[in-house]
C-alpha atoms as a PDB file:
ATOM      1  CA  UNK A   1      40.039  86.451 108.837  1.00  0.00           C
ATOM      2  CA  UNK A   2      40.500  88.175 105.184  1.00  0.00           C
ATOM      3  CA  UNK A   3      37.388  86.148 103.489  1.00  0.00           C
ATOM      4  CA  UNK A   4      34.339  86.373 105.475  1.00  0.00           C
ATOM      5  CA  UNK A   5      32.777  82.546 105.098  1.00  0.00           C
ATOM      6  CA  UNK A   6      29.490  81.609 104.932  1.00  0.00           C
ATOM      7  CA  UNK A   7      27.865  78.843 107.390  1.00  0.00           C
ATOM      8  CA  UNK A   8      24.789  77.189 107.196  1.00  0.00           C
ATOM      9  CA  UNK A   9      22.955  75.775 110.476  1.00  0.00           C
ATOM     10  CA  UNK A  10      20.378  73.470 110.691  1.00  0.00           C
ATOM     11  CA  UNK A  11      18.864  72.662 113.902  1.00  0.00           C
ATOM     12  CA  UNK A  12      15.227  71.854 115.179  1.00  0.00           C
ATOM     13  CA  UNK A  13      15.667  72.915 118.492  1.00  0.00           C
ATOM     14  CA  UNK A  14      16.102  76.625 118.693  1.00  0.00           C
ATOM     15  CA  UNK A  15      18.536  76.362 121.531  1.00  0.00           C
ATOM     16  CA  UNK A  16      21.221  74.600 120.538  1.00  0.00           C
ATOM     17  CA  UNK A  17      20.700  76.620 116.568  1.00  0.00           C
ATOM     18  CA  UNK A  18      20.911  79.734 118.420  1.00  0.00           C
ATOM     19  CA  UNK A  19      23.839  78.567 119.982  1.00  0.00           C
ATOM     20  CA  UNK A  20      26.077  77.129 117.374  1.00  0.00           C
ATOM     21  CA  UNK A  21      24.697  80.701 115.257  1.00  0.00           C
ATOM     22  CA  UNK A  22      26.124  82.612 117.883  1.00  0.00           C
ATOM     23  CA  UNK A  23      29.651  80.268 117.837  1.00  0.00           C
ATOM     24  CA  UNK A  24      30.498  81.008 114.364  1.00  0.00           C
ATOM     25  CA  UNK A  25      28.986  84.533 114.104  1.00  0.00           C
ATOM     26  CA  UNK A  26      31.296  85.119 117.288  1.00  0.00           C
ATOM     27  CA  UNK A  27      34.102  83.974 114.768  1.00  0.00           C
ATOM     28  CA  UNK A  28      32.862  86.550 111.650  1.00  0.00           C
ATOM     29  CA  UNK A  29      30.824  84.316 110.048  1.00  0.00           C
ATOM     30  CA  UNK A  30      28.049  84.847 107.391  1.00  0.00           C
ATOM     31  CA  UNK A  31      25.078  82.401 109.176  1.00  0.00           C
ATOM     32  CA  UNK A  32      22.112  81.015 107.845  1.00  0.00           C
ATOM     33  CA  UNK A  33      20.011  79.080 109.982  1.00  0.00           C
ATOM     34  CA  UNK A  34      16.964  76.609 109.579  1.00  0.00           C
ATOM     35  CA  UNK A  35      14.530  74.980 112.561  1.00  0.00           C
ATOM     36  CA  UNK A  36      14.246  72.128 110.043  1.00  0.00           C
ATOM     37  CA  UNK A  37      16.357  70.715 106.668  1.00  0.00           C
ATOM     38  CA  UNK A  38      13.268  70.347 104.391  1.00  0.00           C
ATOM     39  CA  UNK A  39      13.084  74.593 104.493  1.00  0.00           C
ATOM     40  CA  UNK A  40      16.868  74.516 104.012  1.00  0.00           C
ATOM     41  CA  UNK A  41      16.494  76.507 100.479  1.00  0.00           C
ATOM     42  CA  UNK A  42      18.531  73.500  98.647  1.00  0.00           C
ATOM     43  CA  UNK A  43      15.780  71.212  99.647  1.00  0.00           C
ATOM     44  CA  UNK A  44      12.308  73.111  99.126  1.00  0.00           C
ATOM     45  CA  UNK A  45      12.435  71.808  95.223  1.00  0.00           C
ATOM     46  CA  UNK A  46      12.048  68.300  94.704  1.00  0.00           C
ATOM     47  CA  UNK A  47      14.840  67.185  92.856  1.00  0.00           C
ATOM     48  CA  UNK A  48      16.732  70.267  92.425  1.00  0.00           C
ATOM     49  CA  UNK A  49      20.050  70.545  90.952  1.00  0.00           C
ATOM     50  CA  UNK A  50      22.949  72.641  92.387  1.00  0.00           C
ATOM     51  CA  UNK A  51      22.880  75.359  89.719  1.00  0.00           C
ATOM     52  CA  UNK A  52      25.715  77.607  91.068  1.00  0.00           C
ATOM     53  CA  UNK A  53      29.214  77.009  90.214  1.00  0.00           C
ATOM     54  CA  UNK A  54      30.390  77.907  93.530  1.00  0.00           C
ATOM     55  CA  UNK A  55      28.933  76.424  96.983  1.00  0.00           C
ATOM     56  CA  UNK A  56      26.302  77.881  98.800  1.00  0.00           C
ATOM     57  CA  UNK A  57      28.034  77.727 101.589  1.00  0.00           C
ATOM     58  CA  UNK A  58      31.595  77.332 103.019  1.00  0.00           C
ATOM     59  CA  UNK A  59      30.241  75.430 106.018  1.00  0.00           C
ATOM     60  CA  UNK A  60      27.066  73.401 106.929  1.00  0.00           C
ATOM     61  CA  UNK A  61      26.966  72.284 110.897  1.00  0.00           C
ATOM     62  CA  UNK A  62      23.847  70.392 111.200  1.00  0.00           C
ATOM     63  CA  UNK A  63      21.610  68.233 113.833  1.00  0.00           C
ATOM     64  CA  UNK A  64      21.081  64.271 112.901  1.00  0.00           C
ATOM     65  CA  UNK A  65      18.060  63.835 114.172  1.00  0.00           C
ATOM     66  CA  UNK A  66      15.279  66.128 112.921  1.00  0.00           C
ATOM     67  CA  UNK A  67      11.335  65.353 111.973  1.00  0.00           C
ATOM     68  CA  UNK A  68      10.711  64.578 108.139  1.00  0.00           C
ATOM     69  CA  UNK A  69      14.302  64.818 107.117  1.00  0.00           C
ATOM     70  CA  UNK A  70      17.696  63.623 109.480  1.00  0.00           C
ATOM     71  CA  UNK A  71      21.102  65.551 108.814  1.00  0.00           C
ATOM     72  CA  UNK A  72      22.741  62.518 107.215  1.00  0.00           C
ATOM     73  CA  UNK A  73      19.722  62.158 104.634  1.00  0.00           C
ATOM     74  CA  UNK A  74      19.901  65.907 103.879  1.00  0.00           C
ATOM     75  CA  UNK A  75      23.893  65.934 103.304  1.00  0.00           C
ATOM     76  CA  UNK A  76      23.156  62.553 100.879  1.00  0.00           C
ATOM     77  CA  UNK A  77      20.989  64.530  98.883  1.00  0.00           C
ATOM     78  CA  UNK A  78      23.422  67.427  98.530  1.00  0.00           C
ATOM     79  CA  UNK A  79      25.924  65.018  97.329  1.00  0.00           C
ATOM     80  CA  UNK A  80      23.586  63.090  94.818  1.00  0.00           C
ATOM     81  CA  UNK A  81      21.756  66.758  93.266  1.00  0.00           C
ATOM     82  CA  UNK A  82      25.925  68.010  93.098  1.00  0.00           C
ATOM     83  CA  UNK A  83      26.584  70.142  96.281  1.00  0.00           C
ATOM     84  CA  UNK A  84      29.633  71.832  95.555  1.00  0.00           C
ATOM     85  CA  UNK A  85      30.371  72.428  99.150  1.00  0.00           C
ATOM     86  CA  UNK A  86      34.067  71.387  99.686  1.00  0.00           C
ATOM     87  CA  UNK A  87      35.033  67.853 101.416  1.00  0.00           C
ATOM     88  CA  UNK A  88      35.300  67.765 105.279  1.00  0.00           C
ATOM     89  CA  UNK A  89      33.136  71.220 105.673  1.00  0.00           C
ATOM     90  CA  UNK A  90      29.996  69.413 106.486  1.00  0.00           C
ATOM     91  CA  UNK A  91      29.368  68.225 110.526  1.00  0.00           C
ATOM     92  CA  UNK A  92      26.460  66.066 112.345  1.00  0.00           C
ATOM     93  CA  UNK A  93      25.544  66.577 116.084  1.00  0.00           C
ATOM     94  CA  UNK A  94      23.809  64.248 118.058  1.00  0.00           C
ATOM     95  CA  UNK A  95      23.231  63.804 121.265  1.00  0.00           C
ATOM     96  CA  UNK A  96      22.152  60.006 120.425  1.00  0.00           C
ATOM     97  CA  UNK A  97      24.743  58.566 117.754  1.00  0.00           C
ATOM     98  CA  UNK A  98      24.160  54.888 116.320  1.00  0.00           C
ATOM     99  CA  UNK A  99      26.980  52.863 115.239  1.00  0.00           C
ATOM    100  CA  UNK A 100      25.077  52.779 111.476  1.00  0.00           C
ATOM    101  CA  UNK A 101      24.809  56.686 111.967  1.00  0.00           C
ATOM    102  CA  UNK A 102      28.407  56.816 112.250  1.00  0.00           C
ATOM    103  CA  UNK A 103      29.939  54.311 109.772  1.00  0.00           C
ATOM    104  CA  UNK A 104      27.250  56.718 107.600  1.00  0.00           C
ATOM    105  CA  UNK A 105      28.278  59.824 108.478  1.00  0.00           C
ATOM    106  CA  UNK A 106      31.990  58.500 108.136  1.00  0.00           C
ATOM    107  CA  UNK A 107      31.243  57.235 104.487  1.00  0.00           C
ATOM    108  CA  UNK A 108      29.822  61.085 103.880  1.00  0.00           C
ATOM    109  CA  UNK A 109      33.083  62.501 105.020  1.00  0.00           C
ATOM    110  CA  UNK A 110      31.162  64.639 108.040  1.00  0.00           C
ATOM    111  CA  UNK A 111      32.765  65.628 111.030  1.00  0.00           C
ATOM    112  CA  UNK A 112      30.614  63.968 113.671  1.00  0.00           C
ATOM    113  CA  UNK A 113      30.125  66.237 117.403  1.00  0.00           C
ATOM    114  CA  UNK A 114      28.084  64.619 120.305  1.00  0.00           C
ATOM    115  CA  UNK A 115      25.588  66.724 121.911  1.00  0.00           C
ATOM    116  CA  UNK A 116      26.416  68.578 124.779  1.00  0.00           C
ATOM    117  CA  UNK A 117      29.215  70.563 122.542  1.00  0.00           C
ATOM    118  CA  UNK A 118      32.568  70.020 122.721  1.00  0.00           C
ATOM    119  CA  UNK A 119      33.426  73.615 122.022  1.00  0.00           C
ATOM    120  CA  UNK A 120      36.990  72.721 121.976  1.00  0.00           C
ATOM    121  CA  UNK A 121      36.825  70.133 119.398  1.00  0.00           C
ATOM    122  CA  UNK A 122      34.145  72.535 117.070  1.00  0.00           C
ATOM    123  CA  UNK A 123      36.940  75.162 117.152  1.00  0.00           C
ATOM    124  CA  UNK A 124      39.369  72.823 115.940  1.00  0.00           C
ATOM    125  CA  UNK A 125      37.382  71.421 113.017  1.00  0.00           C
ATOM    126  CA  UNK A 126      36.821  75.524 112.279  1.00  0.00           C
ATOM    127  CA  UNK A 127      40.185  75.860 112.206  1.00  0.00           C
ATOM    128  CA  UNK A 128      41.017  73.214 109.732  1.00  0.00           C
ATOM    129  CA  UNK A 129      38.186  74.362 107.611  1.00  0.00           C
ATOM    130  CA  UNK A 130      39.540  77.936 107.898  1.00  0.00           C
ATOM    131  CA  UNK A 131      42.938  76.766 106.713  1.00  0.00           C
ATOM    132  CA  UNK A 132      41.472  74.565 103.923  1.00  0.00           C
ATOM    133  CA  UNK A 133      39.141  77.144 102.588  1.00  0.00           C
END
């Protein structure tokens, strides 16, 4: 890989963030990780703008289900404060998926992994990303 990317990982249970850390920093990649999205840096200001012209990220792989703040509400304030994080680089784990969870995370454009991993399929979605980025 020529361009080291950058990943963000948001996950309350330090397990499974210490595990999909370890996936992409296995693969070179630049990882920051959160137990929670509210201390994800683009959320600590209420109502803050993206400011940067380029994304803060190349990636953001992140749990659904969280206290305070779920994955899906976190990625529809990214969009709404103008997240410049390309399409299709933002996925949802959960190991309890609703059908409204999924229509939503559909309508997003998130990649959408059930919890236990499917390592297989997270390498594939890397490796579309990869090619896209």
């Amino acid at each position: 890989m020529t361009h080291k990317f950058k990943a963000v990982v948001i996950d309350d249970v330090d397990l499974c963030r210490d595990f999909l850390t370890d996936v992409l920093e296995d693969r070179g990649y630049e990882v920051d990780s959160y137990s929670f999205a509210q201390t994800f840096p683009f959320c600590s200001k209420h109502g803050a703008q993206c400011q940067r012209e380029q994304a803060c990220a190349d990636l953001l792989l992140t749990d659904n289900r969280m206290p305070v703040l779920t994955g899906l509400e976190l990625i529809e304030k990214q969009q709404a404060r103008g997240c410049k994080m390309a399409a299709g680089s933002r996925a949802v784990v959960s190991g309890c998926w609703t059908k409204e969870d999924r229509q939503k995370a559909k309508e997003l454009g998130c990649q959408t992994f059930e919890k236990p991993y499917d390592l297989k399929g997270i390498y594939a979605w890397l490796n579309v990303c990869e090619k896209r980025l």
